[in-house]
PDB file of N, CA and C in Angstrom:
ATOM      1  N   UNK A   1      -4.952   6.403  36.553  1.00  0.00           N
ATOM      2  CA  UNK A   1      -5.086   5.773  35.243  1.00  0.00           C
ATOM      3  C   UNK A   1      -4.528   6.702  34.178  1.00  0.00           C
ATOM      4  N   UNK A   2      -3.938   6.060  33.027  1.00  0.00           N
ATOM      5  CA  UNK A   2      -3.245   6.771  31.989  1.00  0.00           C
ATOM      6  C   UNK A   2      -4.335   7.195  31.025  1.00  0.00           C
ATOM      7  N   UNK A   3      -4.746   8.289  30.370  1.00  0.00           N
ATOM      8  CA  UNK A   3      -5.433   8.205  29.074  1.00  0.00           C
ATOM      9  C   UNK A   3      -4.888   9.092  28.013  1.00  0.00           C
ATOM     10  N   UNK A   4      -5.504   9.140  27.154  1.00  0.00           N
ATOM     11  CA  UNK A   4      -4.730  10.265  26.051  1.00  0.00           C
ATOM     12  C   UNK A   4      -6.271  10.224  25.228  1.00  0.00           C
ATOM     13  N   UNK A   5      -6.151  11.790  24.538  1.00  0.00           N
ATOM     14  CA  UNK A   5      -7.384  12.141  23.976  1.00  0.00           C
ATOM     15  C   UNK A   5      -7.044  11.992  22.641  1.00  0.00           C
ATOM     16  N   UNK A   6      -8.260  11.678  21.840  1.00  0.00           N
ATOM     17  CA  UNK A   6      -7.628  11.940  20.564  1.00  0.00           C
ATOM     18  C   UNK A   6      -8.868  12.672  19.867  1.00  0.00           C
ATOM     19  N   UNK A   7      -8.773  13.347  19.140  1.00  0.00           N
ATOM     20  CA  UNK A   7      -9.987  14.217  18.181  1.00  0.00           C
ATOM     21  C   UNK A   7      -9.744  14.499  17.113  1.00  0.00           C
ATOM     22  N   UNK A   8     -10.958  14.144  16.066  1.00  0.00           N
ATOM     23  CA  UNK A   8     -10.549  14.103  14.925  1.00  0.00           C
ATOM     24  C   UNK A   8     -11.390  14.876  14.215  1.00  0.00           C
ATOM     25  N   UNK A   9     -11.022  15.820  13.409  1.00  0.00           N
ATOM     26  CA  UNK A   9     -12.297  16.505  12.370  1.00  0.00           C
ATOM     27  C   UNK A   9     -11.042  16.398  11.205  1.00  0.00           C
ATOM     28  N   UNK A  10     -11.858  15.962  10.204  1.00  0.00           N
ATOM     29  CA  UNK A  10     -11.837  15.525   8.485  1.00  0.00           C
ATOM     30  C   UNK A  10     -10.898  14.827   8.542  1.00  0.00           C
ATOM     31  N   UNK A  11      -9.865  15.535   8.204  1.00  0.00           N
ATOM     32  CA  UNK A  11      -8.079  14.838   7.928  1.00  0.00           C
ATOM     33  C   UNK A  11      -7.118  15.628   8.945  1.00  0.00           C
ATOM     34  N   UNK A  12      -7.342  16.362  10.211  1.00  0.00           N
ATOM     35  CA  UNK A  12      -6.486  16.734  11.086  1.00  0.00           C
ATOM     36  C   UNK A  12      -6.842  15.677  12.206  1.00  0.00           C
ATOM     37  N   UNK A  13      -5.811  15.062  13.213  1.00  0.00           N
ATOM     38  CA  UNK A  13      -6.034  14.496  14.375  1.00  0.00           C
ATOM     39  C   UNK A  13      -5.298  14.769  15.370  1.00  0.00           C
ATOM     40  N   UNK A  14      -5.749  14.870  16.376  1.00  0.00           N
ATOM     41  CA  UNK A  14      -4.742  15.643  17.449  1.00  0.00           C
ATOM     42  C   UNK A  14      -4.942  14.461  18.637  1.00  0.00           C
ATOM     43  N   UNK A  15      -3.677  13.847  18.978  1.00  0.00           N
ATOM     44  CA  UNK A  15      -3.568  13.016  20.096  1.00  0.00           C
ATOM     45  C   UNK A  15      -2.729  13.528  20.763  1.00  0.00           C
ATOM     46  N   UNK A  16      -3.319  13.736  22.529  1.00  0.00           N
ATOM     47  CA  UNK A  16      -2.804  13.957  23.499  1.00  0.00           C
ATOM     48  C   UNK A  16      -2.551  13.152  24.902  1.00  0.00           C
ATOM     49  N   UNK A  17      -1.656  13.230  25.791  1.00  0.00           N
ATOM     50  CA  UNK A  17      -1.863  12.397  26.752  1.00  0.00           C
ATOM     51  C   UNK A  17      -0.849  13.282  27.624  1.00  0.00           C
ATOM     52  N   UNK A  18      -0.862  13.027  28.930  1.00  0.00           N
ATOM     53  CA  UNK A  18       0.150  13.427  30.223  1.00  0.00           C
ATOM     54  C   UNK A  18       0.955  12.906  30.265  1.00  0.00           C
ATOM     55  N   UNK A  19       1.577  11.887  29.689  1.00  0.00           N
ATOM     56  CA  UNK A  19       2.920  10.966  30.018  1.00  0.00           C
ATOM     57  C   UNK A  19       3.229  10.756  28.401  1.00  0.00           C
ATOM     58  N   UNK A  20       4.557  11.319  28.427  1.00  0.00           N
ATOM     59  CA  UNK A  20       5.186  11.325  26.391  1.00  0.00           C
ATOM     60  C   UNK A  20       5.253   9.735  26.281  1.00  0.00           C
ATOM     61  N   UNK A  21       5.567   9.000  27.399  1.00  0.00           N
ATOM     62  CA  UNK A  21       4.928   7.412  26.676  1.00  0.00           C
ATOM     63  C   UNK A  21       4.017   6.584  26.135  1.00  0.00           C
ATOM     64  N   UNK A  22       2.962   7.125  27.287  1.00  0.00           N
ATOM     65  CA  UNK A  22       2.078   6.803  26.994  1.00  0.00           C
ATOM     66  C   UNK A  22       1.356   7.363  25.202  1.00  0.00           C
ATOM     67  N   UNK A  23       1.919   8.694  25.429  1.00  0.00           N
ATOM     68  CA  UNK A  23       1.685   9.828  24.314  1.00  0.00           C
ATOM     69  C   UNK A  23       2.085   9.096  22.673  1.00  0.00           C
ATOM     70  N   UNK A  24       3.476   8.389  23.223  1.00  0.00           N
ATOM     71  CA  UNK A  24       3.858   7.814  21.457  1.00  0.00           C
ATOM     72  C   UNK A  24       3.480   6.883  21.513  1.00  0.00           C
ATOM     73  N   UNK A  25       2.591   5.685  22.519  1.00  0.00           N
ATOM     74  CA  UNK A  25       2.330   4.507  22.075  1.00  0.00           C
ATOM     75  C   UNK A  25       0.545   4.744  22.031  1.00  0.00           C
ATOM     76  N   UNK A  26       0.066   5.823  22.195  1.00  0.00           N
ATOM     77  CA  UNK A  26      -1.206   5.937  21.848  1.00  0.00           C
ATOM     78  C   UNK A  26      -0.884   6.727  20.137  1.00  0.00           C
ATOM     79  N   UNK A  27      -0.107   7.283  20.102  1.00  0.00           N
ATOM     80  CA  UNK A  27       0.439   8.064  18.799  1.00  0.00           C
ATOM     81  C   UNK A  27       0.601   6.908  17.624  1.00  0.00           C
ATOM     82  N   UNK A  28       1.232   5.310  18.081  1.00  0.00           N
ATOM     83  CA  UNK A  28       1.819   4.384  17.411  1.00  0.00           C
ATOM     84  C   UNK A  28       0.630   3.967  16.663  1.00  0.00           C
ATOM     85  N   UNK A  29      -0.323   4.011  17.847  1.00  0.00           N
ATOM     86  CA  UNK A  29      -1.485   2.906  17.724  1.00  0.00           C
ATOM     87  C   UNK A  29      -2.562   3.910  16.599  1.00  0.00           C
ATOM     88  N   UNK A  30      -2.890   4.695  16.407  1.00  0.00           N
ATOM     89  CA  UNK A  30      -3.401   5.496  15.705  1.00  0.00           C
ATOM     90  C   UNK A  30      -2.946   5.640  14.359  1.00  0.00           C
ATOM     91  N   UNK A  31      -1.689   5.586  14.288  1.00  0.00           N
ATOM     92  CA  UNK A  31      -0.945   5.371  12.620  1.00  0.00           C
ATOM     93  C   UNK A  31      -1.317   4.259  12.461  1.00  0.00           C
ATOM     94  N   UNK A  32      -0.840   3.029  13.333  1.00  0.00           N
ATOM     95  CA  UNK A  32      -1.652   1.804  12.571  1.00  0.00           C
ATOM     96  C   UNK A  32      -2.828   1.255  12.484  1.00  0.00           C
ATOM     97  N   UNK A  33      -3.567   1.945  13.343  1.00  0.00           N
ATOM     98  CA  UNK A  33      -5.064   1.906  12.929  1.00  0.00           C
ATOM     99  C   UNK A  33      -5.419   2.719  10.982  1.00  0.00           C
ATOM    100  N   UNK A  34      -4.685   3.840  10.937  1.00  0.00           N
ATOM    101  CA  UNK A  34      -4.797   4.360  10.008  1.00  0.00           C
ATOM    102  C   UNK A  34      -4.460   3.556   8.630  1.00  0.00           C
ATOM    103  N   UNK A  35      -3.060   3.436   8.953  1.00  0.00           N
ATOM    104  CA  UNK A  35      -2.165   2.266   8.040  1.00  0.00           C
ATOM    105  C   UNK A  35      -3.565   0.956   7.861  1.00  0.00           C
ATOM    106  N   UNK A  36      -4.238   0.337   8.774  1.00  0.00           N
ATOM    107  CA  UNK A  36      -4.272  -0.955   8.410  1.00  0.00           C
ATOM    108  C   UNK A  36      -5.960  -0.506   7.419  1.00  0.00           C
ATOM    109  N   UNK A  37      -6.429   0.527   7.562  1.00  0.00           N
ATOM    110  CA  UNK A  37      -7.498   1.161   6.810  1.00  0.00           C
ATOM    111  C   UNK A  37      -6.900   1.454   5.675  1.00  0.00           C
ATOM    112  N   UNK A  38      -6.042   1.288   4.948  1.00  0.00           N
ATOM    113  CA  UNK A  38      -5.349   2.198   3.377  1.00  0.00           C
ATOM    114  C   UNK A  38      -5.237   3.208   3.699  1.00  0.00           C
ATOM    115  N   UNK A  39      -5.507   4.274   4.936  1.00  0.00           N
ATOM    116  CA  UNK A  39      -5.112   5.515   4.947  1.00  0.00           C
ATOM    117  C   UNK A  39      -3.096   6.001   4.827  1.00  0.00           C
ATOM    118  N   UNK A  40      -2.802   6.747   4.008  1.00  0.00           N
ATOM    119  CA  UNK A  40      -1.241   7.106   4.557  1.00  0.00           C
ATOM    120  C   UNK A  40      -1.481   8.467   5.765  1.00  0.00           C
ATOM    121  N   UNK A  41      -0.433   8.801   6.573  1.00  0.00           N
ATOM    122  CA  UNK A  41      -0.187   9.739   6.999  1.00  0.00           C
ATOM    123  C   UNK A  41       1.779  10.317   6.470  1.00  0.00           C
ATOM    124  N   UNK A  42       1.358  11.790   6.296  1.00  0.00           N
ATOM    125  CA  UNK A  42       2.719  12.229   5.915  1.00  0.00           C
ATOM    126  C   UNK A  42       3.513  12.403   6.998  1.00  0.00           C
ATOM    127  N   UNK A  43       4.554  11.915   8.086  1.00  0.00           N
ATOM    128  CA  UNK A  43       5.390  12.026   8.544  1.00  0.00           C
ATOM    129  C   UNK A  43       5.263  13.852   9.521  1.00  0.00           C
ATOM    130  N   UNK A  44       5.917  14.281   7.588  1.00  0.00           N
ATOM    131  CA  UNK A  44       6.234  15.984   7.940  1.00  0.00           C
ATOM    132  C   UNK A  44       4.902  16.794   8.445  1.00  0.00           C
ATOM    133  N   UNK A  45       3.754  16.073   8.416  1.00  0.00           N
ATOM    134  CA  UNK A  45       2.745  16.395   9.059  1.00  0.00           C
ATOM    135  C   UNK A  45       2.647  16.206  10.799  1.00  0.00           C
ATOM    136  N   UNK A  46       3.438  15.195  10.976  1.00  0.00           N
ATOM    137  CA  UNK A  46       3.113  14.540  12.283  1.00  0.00           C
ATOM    138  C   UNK A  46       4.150  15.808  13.498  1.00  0.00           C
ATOM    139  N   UNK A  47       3.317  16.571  13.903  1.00  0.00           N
ATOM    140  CA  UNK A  47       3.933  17.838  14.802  1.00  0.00           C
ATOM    141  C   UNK A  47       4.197  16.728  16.247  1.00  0.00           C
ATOM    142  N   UNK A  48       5.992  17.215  17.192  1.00  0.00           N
ATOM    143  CA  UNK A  48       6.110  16.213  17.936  1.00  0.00           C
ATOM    144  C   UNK A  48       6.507  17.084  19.151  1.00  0.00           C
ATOM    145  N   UNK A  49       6.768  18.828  18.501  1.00  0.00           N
ATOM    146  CA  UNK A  49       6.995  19.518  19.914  1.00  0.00           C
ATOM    147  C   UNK A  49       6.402  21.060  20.042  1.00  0.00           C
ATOM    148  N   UNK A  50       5.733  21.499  20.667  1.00  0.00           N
ATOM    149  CA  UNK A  50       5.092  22.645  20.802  1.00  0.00           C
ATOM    150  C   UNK A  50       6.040  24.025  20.055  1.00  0.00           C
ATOM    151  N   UNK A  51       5.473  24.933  19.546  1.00  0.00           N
ATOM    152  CA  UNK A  51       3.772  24.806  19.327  1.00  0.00           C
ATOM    153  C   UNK A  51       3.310  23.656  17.897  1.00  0.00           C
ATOM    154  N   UNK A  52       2.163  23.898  18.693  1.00  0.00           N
ATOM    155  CA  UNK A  52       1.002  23.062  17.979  1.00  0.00           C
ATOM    156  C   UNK A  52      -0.189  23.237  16.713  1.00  0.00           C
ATOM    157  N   UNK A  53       0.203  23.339  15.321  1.00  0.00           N
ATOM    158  CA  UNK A  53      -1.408  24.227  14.934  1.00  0.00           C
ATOM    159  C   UNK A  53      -2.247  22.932  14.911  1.00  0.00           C
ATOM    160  N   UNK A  54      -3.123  23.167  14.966  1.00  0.00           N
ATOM    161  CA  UNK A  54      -4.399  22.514  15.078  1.00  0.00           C
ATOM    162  C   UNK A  54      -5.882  23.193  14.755  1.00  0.00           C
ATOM    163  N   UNK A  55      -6.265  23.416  13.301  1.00  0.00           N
ATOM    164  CA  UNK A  55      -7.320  23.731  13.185  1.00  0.00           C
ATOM    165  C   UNK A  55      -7.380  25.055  13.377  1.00  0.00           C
ATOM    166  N   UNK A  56      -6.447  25.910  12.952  1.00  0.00           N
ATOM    167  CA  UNK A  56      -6.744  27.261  13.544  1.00  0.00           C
ATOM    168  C   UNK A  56      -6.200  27.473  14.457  1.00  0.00           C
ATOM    169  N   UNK A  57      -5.733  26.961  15.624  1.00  0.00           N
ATOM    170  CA  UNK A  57      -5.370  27.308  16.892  1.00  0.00           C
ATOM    171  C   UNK A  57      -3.935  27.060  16.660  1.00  0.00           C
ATOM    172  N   UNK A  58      -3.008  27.438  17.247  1.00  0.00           N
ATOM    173  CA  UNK A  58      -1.363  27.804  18.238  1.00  0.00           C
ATOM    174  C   UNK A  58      -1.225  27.237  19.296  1.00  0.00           C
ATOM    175  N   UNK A  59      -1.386  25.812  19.390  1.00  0.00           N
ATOM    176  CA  UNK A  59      -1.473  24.967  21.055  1.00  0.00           C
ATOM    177  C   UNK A  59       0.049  25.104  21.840  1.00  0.00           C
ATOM    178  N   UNK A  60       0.198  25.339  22.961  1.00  0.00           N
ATOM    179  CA  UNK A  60       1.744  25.392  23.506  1.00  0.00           C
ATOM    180  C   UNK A  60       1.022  24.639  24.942  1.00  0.00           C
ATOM    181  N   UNK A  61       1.999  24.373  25.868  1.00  0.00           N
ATOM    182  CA  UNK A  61       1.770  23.310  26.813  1.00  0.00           C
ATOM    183  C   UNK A  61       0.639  24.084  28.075  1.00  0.00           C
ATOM    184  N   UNK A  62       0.815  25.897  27.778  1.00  0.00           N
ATOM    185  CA  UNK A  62       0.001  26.482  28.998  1.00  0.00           C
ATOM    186  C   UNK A  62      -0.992  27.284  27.945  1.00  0.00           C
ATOM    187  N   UNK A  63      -1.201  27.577  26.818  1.00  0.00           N
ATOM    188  CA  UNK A  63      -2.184  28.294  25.651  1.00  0.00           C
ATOM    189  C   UNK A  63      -2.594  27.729  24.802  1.00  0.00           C
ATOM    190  N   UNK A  64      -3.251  28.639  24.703  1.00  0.00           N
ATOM    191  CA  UNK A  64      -4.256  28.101  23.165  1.00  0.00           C
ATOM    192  C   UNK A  64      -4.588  29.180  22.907  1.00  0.00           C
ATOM    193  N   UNK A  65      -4.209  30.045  21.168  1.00  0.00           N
ATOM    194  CA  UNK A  65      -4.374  31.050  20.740  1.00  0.00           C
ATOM    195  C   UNK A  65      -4.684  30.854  19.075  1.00  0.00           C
ATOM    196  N   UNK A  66      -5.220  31.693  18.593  1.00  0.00           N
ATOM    197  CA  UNK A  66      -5.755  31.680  17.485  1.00  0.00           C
ATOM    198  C   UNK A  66      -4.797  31.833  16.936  1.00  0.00           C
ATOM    199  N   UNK A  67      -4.261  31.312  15.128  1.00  0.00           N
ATOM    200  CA  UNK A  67      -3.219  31.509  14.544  1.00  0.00           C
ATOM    201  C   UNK A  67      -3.140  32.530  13.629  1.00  0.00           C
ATOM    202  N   UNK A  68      -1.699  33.248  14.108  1.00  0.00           N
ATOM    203  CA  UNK A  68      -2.217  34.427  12.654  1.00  0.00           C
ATOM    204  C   UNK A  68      -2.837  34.464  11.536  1.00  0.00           C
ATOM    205  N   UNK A  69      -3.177  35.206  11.161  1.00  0.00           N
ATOM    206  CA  UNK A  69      -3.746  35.424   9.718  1.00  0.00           C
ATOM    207  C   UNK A  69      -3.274  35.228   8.614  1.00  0.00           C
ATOM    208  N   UNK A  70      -3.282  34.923   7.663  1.00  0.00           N
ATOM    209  CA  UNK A  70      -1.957  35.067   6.761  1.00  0.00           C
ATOM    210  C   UNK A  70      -3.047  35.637   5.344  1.00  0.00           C
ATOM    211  N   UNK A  71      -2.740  36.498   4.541  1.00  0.00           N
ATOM    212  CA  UNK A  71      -4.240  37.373   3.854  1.00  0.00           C
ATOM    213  C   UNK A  71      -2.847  37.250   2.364  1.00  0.00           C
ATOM    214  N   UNK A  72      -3.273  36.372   1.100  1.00  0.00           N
ATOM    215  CA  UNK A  72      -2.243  37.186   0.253  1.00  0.00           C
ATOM    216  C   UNK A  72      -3.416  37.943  -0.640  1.00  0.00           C
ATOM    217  N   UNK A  73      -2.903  39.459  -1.085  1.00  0.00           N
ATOM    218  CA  UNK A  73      -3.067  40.194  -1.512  1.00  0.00           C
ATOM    219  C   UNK A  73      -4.043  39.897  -2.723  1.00  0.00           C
ATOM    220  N   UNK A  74      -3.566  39.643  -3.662  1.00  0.00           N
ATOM    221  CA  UNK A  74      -3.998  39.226  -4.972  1.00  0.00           C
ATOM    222  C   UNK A  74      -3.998  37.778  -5.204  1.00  0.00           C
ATOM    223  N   UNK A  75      -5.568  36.879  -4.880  1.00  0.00           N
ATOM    224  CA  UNK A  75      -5.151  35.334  -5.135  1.00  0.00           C
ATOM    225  C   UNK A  75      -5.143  35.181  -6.707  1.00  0.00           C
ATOM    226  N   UNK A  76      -4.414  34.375  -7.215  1.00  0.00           N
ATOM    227  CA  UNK A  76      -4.510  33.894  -8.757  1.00  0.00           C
ATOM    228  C   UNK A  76      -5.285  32.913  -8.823  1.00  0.00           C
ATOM    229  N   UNK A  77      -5.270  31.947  -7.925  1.00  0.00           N
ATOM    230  CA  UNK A  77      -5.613  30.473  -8.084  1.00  0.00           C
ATOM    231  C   UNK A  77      -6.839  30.315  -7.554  1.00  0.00           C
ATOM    232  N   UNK A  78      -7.745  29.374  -7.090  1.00  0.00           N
ATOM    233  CA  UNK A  78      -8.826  28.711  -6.327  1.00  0.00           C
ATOM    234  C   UNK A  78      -8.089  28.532  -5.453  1.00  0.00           C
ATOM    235  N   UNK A  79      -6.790  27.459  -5.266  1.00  0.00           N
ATOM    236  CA  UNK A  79      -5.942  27.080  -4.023  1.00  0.00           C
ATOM    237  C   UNK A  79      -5.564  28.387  -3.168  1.00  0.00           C
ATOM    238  N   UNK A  80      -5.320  29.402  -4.193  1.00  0.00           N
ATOM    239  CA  UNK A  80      -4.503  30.257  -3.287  1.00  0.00           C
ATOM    240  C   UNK A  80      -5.670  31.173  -2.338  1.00  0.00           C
ATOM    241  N   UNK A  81      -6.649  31.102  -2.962  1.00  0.00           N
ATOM    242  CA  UNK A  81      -8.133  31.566  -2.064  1.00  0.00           C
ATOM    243  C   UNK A  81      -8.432  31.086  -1.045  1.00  0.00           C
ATOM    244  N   UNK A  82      -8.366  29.480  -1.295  1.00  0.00           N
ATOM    245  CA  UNK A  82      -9.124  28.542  -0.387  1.00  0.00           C
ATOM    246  C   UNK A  82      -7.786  28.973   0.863  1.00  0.00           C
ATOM    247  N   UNK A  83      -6.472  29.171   0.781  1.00  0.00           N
ATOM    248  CA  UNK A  83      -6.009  29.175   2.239  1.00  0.00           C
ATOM    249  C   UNK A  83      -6.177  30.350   2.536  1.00  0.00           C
TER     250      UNK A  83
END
């Protein structure tokens, strides 16, 4: 049997499956579930080849590693804190 996972925390979603067909028509079905809710999704968001971030993590087809750090020095902003 074919399945594909999908998991969602807030506004990141990560859909997976073993077969890239199955993969974009479970991928299809999820935008238009989204779409038919008023949700948009941005495109340049939609990651289609490894690696993967996801929440912190660096997904590649055999790992899963934590993603660098990225520290700027002096924040000015609230935004520039919050990343």
């Amino acid at each position: 049997a074919t399945n594909a996972i999908i998991v969602h925390y807030m506004d990141d979603i990560l859909v997976c499956a073993a077969e890239q067909g199955y993969l974009d028509w479970a991928l299809s079905e999820v935008i238009s579930a989204l779409k038919r809710s008023g949700m948009e999704i941005q495109s340049s968001k939609v990651q289609r080849q490894a690696p993967w971030d996801y929440l912190g993590m660096r997904i590649r087809e055999q790992t899963i590693v934590p993603q660098p750090i990225k520290l700027i020095a002096d924040p000015k902003t609230l935004q520039e804190t919050q990343q």
